[in-house]
C-alpha atoms as a PDB file:
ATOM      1  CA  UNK A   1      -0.036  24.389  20.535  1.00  0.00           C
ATOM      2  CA  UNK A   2       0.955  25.557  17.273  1.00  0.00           C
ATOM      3  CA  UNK A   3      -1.663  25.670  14.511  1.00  0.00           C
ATOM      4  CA  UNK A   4       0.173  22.671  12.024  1.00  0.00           C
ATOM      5  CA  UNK A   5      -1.600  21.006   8.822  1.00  0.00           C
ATOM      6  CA  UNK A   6       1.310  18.725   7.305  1.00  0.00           C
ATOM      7  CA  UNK A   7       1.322  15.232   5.369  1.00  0.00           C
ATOM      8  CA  UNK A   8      -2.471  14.765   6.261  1.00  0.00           C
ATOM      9  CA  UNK A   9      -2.033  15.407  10.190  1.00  0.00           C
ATOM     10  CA  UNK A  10      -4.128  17.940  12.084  1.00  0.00           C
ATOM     11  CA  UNK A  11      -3.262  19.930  14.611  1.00  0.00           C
ATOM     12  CA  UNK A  12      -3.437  18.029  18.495  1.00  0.00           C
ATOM     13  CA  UNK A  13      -6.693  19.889  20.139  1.00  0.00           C
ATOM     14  CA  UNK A  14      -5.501  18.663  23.288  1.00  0.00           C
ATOM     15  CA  UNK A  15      -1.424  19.512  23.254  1.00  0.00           C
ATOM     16  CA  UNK A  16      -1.715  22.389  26.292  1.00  0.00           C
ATOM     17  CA  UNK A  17      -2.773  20.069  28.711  1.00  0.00           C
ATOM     18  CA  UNK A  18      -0.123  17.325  27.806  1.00  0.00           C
ATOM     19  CA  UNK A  19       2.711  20.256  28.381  1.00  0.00           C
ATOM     20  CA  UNK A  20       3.459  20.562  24.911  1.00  0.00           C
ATOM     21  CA  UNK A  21       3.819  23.863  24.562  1.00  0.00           C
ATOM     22  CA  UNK A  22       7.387  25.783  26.163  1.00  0.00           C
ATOM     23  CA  UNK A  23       7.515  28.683  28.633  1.00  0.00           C
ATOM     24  CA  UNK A  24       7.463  31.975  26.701  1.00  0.00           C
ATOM     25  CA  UNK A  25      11.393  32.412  28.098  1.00  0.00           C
ATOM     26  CA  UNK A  26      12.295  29.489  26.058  1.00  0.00           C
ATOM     27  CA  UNK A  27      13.753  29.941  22.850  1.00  0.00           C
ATOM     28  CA  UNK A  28      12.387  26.292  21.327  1.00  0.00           C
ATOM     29  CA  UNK A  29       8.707  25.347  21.470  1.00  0.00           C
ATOM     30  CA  UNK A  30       7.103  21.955  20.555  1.00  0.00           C
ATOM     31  CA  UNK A  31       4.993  21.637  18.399  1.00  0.00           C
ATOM     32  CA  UNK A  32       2.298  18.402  18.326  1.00  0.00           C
ATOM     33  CA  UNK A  33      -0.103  17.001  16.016  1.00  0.00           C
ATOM     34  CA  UNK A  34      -2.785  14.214  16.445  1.00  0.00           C
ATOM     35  CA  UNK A  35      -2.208  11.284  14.144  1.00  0.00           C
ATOM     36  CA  UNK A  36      -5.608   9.259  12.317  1.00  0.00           C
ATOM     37  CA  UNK A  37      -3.970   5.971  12.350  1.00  0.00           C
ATOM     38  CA  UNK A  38      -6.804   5.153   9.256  1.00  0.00           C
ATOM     39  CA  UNK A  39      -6.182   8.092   7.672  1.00  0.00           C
ATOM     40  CA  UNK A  40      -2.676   7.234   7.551  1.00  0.00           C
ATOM     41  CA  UNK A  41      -3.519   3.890   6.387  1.00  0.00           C
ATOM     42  CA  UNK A  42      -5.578   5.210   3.646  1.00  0.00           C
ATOM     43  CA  UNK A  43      -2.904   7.352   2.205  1.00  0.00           C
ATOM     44  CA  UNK A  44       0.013   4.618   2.338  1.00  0.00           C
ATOM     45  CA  UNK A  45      -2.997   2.270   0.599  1.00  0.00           C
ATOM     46  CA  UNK A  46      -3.318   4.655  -2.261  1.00  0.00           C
ATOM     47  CA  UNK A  47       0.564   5.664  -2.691  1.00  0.00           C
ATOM     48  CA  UNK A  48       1.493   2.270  -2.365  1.00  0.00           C
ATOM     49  CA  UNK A  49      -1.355   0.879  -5.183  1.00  0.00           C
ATOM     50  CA  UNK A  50      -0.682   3.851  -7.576  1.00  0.00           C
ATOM     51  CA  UNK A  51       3.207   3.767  -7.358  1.00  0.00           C
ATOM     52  CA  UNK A  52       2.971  -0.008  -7.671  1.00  0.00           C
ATOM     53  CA  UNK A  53       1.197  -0.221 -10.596  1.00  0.00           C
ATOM     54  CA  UNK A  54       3.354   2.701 -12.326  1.00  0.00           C
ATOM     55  CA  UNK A  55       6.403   0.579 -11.244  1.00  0.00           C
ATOM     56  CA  UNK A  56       4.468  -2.511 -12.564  1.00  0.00           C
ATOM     57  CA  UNK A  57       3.632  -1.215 -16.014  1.00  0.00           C
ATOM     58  CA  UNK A  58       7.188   0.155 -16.996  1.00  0.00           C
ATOM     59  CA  UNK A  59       8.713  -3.313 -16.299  1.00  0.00           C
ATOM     60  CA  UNK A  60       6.261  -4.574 -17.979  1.00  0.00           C
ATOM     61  CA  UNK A  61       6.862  -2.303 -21.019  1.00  0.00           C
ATOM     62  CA  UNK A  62      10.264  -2.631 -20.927  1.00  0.00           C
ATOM     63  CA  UNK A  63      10.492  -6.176 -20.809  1.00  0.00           C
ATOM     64  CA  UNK A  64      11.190  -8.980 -23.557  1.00  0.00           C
ATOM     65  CA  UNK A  65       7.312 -10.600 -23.757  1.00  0.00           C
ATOM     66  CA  UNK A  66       4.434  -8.633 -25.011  1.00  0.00           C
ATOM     67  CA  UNK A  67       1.132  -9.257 -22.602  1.00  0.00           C
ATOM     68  CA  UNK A  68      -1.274  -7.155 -21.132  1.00  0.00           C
ATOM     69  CA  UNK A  69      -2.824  -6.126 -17.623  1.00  0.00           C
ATOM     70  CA  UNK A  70      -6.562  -8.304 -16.752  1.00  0.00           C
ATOM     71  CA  UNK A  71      -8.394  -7.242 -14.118  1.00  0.00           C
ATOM     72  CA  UNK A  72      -9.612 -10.454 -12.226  1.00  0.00           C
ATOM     73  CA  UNK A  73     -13.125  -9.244  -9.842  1.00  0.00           C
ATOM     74  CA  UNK A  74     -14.019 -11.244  -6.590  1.00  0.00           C
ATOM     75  CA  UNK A  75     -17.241 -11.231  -4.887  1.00  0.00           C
ATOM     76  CA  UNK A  76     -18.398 -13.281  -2.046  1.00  0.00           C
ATOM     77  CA  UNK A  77     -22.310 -15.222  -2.036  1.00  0.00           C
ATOM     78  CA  UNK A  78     -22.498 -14.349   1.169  1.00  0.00           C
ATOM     79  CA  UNK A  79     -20.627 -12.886   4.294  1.00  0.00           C
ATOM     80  CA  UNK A  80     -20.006 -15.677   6.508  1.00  0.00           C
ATOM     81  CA  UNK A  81     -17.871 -17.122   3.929  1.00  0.00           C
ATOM     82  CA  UNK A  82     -15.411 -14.459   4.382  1.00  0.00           C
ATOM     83  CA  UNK A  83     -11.768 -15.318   5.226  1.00  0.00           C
ATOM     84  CA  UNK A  84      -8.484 -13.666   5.358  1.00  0.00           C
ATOM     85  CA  UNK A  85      -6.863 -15.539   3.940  1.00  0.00           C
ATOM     86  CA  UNK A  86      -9.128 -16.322   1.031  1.00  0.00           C
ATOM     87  CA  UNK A  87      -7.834 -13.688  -1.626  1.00  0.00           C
ATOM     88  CA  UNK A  88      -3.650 -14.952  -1.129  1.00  0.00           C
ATOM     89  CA  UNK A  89      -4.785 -18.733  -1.585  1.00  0.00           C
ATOM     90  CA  UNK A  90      -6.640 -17.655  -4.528  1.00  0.00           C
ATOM     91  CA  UNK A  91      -3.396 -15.530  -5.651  1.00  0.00           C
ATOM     92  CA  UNK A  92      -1.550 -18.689  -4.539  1.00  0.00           C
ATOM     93  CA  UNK A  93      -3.539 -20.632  -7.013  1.00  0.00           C
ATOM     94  CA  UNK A  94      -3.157 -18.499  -9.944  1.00  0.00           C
ATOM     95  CA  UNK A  95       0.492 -18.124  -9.537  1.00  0.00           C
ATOM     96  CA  UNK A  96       0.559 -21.816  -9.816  1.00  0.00           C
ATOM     97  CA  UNK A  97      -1.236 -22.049 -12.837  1.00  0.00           C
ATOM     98  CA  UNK A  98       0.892 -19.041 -14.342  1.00  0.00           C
ATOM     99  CA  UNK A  99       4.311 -20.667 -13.353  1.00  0.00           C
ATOM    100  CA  UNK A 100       3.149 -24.069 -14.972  1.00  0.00           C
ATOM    101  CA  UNK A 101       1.971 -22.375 -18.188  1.00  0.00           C
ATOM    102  CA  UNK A 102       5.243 -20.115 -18.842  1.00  0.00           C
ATOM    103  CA  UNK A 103       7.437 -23.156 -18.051  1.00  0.00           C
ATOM    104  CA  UNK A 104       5.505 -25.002 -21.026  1.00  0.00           C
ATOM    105  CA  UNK A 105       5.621 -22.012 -23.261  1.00  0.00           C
ATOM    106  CA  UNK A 106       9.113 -20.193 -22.907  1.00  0.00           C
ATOM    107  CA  UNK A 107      11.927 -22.391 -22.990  1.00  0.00           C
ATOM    108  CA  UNK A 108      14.396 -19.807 -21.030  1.00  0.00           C
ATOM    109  CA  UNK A 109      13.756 -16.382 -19.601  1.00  0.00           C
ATOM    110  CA  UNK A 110      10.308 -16.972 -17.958  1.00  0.00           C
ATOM    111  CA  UNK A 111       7.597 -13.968 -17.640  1.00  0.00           C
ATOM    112  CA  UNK A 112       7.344 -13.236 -13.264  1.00  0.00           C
ATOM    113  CA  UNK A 113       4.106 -13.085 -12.255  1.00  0.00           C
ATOM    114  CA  UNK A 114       2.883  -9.412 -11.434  1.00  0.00           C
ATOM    115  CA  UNK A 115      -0.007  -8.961  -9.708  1.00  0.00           C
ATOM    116  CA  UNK A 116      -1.661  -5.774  -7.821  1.00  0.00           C
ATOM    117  CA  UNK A 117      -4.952  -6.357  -5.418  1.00  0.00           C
ATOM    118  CA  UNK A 118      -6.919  -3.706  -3.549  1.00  0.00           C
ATOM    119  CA  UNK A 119     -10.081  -4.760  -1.333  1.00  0.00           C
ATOM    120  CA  UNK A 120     -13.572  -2.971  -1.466  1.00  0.00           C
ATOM    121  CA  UNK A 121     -16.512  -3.136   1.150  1.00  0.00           C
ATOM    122  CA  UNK A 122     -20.044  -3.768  -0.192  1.00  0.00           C
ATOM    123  CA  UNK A 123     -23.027  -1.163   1.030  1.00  0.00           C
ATOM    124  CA  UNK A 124     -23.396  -4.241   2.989  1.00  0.00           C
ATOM    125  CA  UNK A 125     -19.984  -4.279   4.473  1.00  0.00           C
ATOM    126  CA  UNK A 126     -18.678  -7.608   2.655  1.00  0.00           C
ATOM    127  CA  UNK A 127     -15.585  -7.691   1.235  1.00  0.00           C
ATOM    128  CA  UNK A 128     -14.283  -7.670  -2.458  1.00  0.00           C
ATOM    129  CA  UNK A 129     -11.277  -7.616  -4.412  1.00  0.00           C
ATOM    130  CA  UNK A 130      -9.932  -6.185  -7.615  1.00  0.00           C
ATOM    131  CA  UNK A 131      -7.299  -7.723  -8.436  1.00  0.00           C
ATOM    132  CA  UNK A 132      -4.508  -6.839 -11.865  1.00  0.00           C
ATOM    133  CA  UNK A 133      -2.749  -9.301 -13.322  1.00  0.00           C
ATOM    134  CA  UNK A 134      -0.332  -9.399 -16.023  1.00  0.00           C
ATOM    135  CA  UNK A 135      -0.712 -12.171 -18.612  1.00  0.00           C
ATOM    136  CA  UNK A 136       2.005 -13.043 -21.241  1.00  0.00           C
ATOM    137  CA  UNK A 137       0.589 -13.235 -25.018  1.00  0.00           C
ATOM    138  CA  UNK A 138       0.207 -17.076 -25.370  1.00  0.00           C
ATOM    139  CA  UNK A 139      -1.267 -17.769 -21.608  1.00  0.00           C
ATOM    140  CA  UNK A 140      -4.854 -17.882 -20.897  1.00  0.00           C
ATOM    141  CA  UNK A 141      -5.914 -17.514 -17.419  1.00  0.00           C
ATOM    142  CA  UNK A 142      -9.435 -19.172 -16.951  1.00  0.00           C
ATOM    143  CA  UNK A 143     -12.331 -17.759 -14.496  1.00  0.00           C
ATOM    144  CA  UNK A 144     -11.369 -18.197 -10.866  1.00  0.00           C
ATOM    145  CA  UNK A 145     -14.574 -19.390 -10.049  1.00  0.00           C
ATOM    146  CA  UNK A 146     -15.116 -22.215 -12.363  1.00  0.00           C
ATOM    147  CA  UNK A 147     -10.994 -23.666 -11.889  1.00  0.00           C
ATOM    148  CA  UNK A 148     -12.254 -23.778  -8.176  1.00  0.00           C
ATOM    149  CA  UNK A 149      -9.637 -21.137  -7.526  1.00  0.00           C
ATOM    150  CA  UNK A 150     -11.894 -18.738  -5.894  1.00  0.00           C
ATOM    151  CA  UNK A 151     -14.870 -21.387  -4.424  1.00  0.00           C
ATOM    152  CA  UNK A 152     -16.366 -18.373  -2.030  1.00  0.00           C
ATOM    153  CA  UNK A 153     -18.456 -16.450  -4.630  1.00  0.00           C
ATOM    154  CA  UNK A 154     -18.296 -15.222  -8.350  1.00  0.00           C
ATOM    155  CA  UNK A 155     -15.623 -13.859 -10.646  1.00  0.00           C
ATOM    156  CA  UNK A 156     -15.068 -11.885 -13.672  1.00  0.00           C
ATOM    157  CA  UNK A 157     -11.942 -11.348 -16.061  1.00  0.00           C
ATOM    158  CA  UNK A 158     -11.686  -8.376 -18.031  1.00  0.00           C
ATOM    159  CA  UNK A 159      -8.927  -6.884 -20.278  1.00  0.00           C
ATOM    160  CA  UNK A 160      -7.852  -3.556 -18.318  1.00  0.00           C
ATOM    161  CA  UNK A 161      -6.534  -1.122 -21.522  1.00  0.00           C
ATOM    162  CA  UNK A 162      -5.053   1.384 -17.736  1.00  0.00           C
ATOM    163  CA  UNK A 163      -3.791  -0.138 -15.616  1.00  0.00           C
ATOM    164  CA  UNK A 164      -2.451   2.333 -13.411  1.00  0.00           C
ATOM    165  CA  UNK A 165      -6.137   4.159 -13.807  1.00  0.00           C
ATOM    166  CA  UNK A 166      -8.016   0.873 -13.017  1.00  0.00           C
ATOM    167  CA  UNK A 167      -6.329   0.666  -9.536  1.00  0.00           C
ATOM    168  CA  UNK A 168      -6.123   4.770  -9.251  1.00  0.00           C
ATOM    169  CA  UNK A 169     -10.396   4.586  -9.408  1.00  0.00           C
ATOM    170  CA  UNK A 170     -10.696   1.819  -6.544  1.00  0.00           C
ATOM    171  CA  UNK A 171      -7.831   3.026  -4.630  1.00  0.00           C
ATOM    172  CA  UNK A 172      -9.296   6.489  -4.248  1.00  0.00           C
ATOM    173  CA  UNK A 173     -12.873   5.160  -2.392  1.00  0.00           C
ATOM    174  CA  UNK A 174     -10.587   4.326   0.086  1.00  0.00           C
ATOM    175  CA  UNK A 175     -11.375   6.594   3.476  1.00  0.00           C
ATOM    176  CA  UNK A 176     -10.612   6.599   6.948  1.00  0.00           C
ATOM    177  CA  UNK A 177     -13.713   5.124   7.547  1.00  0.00           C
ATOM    178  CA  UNK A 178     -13.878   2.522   5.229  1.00  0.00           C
ATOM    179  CA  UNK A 179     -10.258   1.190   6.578  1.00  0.00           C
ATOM    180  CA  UNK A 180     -12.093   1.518   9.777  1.00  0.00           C
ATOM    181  CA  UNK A 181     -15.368  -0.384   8.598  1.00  0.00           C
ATOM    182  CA  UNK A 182     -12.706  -3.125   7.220  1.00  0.00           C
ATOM    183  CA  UNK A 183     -13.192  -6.742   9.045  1.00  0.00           C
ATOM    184  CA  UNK A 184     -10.365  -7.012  11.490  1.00  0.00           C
ATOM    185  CA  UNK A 185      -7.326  -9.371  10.235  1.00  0.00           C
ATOM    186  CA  UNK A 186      -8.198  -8.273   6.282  1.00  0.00           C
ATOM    187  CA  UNK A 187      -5.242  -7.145   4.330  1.00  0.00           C
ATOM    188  CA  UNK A 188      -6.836  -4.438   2.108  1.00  0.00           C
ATOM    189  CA  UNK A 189      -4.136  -4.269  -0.324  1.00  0.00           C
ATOM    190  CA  UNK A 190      -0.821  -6.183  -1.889  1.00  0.00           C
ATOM    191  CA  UNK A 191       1.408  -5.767  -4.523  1.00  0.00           C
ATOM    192  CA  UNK A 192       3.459  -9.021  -5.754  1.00  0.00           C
ATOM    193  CA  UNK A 193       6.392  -9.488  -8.976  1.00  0.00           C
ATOM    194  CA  UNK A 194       8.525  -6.273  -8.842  1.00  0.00           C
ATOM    195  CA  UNK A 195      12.035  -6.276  -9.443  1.00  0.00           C
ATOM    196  CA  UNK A 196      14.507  -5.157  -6.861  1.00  0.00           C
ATOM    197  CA  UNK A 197      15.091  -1.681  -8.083  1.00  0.00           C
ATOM    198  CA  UNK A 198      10.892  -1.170  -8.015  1.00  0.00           C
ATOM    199  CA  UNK A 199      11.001  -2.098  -4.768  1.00  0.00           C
ATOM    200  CA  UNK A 200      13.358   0.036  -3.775  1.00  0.00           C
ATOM    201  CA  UNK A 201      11.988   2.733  -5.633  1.00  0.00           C
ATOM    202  CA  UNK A 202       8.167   2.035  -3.938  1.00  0.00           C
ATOM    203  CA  UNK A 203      10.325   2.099  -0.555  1.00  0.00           C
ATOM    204  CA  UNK A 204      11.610   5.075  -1.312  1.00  0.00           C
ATOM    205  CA  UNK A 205       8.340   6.551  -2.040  1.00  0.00           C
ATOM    206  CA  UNK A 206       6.692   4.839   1.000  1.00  0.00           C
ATOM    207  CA  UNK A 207       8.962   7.181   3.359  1.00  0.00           C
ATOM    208  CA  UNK A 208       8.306  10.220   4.614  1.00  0.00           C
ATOM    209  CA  UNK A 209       9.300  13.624   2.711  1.00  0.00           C
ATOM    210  CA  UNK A 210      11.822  14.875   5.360  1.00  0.00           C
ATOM    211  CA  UNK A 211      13.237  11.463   5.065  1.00  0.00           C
ATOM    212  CA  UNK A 212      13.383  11.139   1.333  1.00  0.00           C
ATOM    213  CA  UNK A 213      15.146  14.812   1.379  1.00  0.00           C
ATOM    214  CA  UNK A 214      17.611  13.601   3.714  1.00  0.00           C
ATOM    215  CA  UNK A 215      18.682  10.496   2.097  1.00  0.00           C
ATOM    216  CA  UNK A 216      17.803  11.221  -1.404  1.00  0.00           C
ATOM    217  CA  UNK A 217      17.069   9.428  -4.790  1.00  0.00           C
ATOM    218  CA  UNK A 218      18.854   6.203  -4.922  1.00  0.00           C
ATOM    219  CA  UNK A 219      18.969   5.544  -1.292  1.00  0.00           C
ATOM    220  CA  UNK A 220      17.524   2.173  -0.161  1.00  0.00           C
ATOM    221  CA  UNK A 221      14.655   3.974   2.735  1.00  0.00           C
ATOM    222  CA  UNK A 222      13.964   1.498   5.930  1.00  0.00           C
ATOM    223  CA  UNK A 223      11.926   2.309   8.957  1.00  0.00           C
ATOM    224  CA  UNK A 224      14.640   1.501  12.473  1.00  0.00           C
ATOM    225  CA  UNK A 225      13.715   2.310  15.608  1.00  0.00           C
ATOM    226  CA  UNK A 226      14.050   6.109  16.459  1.00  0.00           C
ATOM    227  CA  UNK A 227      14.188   6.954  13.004  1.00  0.00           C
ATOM    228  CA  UNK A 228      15.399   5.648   8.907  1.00  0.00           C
ATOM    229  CA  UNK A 229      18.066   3.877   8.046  1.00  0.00           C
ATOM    230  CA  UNK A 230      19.479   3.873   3.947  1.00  0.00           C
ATOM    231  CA  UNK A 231      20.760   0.095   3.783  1.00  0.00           C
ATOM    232  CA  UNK A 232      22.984   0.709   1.013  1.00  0.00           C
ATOM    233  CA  UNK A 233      25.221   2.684   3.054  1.00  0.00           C
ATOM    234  CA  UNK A 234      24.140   2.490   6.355  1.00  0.00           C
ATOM    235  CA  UNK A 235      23.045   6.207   7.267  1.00  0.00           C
ATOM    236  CA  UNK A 236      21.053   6.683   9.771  1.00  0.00           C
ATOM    237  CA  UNK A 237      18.330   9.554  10.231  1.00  0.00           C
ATOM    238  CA  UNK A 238      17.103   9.857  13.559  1.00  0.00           C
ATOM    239  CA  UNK A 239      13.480  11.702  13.124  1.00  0.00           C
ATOM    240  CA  UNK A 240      12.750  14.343  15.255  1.00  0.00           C
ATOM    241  CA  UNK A 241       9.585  13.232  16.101  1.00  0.00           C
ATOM    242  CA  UNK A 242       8.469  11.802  19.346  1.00  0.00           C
ATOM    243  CA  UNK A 243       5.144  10.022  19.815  1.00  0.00           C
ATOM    244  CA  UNK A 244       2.702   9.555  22.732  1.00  0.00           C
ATOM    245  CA  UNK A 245      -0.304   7.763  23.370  1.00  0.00           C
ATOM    246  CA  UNK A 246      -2.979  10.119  25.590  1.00  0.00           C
ATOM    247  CA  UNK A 247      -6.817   8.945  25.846  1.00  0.00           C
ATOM    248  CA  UNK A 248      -6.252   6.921  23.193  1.00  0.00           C
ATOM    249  CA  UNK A 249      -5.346   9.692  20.739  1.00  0.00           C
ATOM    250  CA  UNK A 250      -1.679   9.290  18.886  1.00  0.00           C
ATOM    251  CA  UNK A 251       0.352  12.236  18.827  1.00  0.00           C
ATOM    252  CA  UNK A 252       3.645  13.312  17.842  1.00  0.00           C
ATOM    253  CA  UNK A 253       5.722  16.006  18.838  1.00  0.00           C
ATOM    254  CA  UNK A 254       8.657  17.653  18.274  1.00  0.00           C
ATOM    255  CA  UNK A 255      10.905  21.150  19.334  1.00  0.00           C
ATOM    256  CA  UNK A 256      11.020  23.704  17.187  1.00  0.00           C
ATOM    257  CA  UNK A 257      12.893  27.114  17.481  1.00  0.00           C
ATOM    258  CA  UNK A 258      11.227  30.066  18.398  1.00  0.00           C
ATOM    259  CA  UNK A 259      10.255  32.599  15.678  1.00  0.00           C
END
């Protein structure tokens, strides 16, 4: 098996005995690699969080209301309260609150409601969040804890002067084996309040490199089965890789020509 390090993948240990390598008469070979499905996880957790929040703060920027990013802190009193589902109600909450308070203060265009949330595990293993939110000049969120919003634990508000840098710092503890460690059903990230051309754009950089290439800037990147699509124009890129499952390993695969 050929000797590949690309996009975080390392090379399959175990590709000769799957009959992934071609006959030396052959001018093609395949080369495999062994996928870390939390590695991979990790990775799309910190492109997605640090692209969001760059996406995030130019709106922001560019829009009509002067505000400024908060970062809102969750912590649980003790494990067995954990839930799922606990930081979106909270979110849920909040938004409500937001929506309610803009309506009263701006008569027209309305501020959205951007937020950005990335889960941490305790030395313990519990659960926490850190979530950014944007607030309008003129709206005051109160604690989360006290409005009964967040009823698991404490919180704690703060002014964050970077926000892109706030979320960079948590987003980088996150490892393979913390996404491992993670309690099953737990979202460990979201991103909420872009516009449709952010979107796009966090698409975009969500895809793969040979993808991006093929499609380029503006395209409009989906995942379809066998490959990407661009929905703006319809293109489809069928990817040359194949996967397999073996032992419970992942592993893709693909033909290459002979050097």
């Amino acid at each position: 098996v050929a000797k590949v390090q690309q996009h975080g993948f390392s090379a399959a240990a175990g590709g000769r005995s799957l009959g992934l390598v071609h006959s030396s008469t052959s001018d093609t070979r395949r080369v495999s690699m062994t996928l870390d499905p939390n590695h991979l996880r990790s990775v799309r957790l910190k492109k997605s969080i640090i692209t969001g929040a760059r996406l995030h703060d130019q709106e922001a920027k560019k829009g009509a209301f002067r505000g400024a990013w908060y970062m809102l802190t969750t912590t649980y009193r003790n494990r067995s309260d954990c839930s799922a589902r606990d930081i979106s109600e909270t979110l849920k909450r909040i938004r409500g609150f937001f929506n309610r308070a803009v309506r009263l203060r701006f008569r027209s265009y309305r501020p959205r409601f951007r937020y950005l949330w990335v889960g941490e595990l305790t030395k313990a293993g519990v659960p926490h969040y850190h979530v950014l939110i944007w607030i309008p000049r003129g709206i005051f969120i109160p604690k989360a804890d006290r409005r009964g919003w967040w009823p698991h634990g404490h919180t704690k508000i703060e002014k964050a002067r970077n926000a892109v840098g706030y979320l960079a710092k948590y987003a980088s503890k996150f490892c393979p084996d913390m996404i491992a460690a993670f309690p099953k059903g737990f979202r460990t990230h979201a991103i909420g309040g872009l516009d449709v051309e952010s979107k796009r754009e966090l698409r975009w950089w969500k895809a793969p490199k040979s993808a991006r290439d093929v499609f380029g800037p503006l395209a409009d990147i989906r995942k379809a089965l066998g490959g990407y699509v661009d929905k703006l124009t319809g293109e489809f890129w069928p990817s040359p890789w194949k996967v397999i499952f073996d032992k419970g390993q992942l592993i893709i695969w693909k033909l290459e020509l002979s050097a």
